[in-house]
PDB file of N, CA and C in Angstrom:
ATOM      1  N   UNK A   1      11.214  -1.789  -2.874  1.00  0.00           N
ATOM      2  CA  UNK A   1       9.891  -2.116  -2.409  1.00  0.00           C
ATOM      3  C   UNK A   1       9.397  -0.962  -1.530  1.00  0.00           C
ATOM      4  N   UNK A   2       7.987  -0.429  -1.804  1.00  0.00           N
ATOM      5  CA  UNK A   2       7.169   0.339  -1.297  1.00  0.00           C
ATOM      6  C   UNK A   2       6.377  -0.164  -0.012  1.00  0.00           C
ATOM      7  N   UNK A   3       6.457  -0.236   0.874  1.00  0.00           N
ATOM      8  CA  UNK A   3       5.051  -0.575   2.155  1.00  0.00           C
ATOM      9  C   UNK A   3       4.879   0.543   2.499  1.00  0.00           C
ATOM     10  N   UNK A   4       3.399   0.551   2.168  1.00  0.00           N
ATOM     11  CA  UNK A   4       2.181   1.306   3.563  1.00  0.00           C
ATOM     12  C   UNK A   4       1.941   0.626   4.628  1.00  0.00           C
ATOM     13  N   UNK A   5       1.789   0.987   5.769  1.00  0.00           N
ATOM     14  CA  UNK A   5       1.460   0.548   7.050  1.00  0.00           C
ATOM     15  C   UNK A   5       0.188   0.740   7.478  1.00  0.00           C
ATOM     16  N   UNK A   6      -0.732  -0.024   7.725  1.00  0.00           N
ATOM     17  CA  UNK A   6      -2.655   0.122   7.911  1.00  0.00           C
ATOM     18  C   UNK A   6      -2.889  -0.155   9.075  1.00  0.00           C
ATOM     19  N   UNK A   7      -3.691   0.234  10.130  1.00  0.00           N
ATOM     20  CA  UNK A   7      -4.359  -0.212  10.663  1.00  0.00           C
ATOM     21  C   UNK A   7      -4.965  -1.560   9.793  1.00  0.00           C
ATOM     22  N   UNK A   8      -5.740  -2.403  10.760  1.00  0.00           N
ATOM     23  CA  UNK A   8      -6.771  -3.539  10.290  1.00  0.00           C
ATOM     24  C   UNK A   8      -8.105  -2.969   9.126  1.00  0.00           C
ATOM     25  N   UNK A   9      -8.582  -1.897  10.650  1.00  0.00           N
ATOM     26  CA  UNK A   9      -9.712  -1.359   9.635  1.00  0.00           C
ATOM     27  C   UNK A   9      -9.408  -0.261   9.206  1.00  0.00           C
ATOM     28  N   UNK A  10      -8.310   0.268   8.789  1.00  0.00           N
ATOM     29  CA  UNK A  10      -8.108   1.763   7.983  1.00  0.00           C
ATOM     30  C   UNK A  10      -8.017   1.451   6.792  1.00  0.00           C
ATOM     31  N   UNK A  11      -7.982   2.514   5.894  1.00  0.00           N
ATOM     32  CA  UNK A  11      -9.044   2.778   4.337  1.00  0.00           C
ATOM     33  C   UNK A  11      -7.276   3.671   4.071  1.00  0.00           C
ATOM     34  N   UNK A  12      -7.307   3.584   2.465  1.00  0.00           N
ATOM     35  CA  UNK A  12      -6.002   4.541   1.806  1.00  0.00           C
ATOM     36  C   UNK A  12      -6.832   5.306   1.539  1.00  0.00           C
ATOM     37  N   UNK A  13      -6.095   6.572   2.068  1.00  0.00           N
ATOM     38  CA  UNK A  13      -6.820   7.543   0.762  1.00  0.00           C
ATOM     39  C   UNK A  13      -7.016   7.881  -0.421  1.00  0.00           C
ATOM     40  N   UNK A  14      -7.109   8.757  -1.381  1.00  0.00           N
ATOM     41  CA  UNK A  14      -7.338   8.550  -2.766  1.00  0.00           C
ATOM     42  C   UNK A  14      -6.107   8.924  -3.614  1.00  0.00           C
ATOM     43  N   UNK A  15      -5.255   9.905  -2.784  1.00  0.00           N
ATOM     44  CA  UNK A  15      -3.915  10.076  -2.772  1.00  0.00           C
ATOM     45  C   UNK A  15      -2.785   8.919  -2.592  1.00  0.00           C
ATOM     46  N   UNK A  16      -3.107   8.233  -1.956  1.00  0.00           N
ATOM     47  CA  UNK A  16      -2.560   6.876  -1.419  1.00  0.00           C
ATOM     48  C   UNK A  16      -2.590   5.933  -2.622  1.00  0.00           C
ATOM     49  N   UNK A  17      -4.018   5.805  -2.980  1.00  0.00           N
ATOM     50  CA  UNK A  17      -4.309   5.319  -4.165  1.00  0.00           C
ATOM     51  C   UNK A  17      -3.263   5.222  -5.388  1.00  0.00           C
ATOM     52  N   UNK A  18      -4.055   7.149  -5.909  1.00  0.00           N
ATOM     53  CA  UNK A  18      -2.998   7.333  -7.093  1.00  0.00           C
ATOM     54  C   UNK A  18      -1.135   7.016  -6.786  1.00  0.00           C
ATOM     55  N   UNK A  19      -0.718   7.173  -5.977  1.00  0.00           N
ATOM     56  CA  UNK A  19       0.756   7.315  -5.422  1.00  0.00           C
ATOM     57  C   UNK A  19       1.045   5.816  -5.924  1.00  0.00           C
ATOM     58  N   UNK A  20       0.350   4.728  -5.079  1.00  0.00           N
ATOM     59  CA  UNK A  20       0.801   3.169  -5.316  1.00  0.00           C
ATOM     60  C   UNK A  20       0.719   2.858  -6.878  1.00  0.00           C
ATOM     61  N   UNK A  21      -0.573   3.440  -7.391  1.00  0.00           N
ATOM     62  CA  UNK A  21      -0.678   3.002  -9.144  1.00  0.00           C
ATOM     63  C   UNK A  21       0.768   3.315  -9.849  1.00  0.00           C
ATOM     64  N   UNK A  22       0.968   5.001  -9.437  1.00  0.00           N
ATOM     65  CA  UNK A  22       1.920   5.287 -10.337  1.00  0.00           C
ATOM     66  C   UNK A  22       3.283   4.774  -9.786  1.00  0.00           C
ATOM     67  N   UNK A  23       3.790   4.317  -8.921  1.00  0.00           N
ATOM     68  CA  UNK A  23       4.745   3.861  -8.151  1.00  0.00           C
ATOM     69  C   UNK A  23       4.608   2.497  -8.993  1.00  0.00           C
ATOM     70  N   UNK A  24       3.394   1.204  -8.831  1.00  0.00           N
ATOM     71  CA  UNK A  24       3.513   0.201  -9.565  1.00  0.00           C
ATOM     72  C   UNK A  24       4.110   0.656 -11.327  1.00  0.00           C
ATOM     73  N   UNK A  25       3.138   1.448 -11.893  1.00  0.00           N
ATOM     74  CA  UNK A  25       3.243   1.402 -12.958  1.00  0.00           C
ATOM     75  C   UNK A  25       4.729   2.268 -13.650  1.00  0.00           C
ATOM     76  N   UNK A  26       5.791   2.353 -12.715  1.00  0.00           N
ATOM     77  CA  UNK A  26       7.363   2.485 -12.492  1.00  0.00           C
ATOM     78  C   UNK A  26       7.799   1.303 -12.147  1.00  0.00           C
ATOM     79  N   UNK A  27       7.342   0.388 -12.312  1.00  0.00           N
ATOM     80  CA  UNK A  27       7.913  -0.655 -12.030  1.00  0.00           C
ATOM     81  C   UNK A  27       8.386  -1.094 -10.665  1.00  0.00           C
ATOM     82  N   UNK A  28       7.638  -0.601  -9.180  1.00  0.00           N
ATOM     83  CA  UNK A  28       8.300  -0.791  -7.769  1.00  0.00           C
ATOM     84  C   UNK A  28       7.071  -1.532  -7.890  1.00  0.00           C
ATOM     85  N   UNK A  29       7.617  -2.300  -6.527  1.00  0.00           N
ATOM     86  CA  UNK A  29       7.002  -3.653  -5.998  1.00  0.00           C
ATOM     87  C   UNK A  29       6.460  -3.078  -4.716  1.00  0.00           C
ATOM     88  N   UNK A  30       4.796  -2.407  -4.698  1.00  0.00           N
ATOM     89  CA  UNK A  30       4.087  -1.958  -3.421  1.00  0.00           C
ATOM     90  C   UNK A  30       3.334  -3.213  -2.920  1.00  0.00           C
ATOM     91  N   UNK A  31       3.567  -2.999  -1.650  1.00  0.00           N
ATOM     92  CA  UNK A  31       2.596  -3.755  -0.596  1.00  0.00           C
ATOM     93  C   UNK A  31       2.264  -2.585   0.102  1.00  0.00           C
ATOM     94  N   UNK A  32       0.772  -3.254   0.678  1.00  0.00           N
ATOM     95  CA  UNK A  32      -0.534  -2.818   1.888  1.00  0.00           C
ATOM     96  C   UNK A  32      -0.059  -3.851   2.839  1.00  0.00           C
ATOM     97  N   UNK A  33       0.654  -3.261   4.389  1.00  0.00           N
ATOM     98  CA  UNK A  33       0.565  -4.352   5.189  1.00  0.00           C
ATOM     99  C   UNK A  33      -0.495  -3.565   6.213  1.00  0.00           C
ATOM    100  N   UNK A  34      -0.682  -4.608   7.283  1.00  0.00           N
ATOM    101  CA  UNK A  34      -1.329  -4.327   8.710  1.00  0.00           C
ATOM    102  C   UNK A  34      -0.407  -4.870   9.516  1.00  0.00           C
ATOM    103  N   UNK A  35       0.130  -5.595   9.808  1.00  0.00           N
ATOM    104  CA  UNK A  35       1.541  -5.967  10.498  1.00  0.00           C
ATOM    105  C   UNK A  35       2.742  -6.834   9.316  1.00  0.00           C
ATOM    106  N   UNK A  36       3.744  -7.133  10.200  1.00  0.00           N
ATOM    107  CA  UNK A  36       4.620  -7.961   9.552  1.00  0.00           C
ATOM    108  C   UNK A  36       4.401  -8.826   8.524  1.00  0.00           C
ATOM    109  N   UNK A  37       4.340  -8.058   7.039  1.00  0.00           N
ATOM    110  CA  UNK A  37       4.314  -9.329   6.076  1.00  0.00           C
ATOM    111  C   UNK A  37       2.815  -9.613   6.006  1.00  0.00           C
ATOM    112  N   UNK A  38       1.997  -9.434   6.895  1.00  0.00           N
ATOM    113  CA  UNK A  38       0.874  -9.355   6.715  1.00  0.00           C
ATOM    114  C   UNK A  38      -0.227  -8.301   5.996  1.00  0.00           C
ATOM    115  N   UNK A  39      -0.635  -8.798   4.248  1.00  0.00           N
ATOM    116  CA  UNK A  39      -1.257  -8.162   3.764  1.00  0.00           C
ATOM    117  C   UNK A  39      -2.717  -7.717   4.151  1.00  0.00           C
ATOM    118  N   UNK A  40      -2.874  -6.296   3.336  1.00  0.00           N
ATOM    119  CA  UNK A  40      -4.040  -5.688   3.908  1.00  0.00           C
ATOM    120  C   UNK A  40      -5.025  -6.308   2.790  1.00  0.00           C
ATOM    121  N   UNK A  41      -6.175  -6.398   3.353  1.00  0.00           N
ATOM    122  CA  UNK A  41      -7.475  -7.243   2.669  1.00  0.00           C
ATOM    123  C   UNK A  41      -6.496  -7.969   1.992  1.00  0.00           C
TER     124      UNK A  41
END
């Protein structure tokens, strides 16, 4: 499993972006948190 760590109101970049697609589309399991377990949007 992949986590990014966000601020509340911070934005991925577009790099961030592509990275998670191709990471999903390898078959890893990404999450967006803002705290513990807590997903982003």
């Amino acid at each position: 499993m992949f986590i990014e760590v966000k601020r509340p109101n911070g934005k991925l970049s577009e790099l961030q972006k592509i990275r998670i697609k191709q990471l999903k589309d390898l078959g890893f399991d990404c999450k967006i948190w803002v705290d513990y377990d807590v997903n982003y949007n």
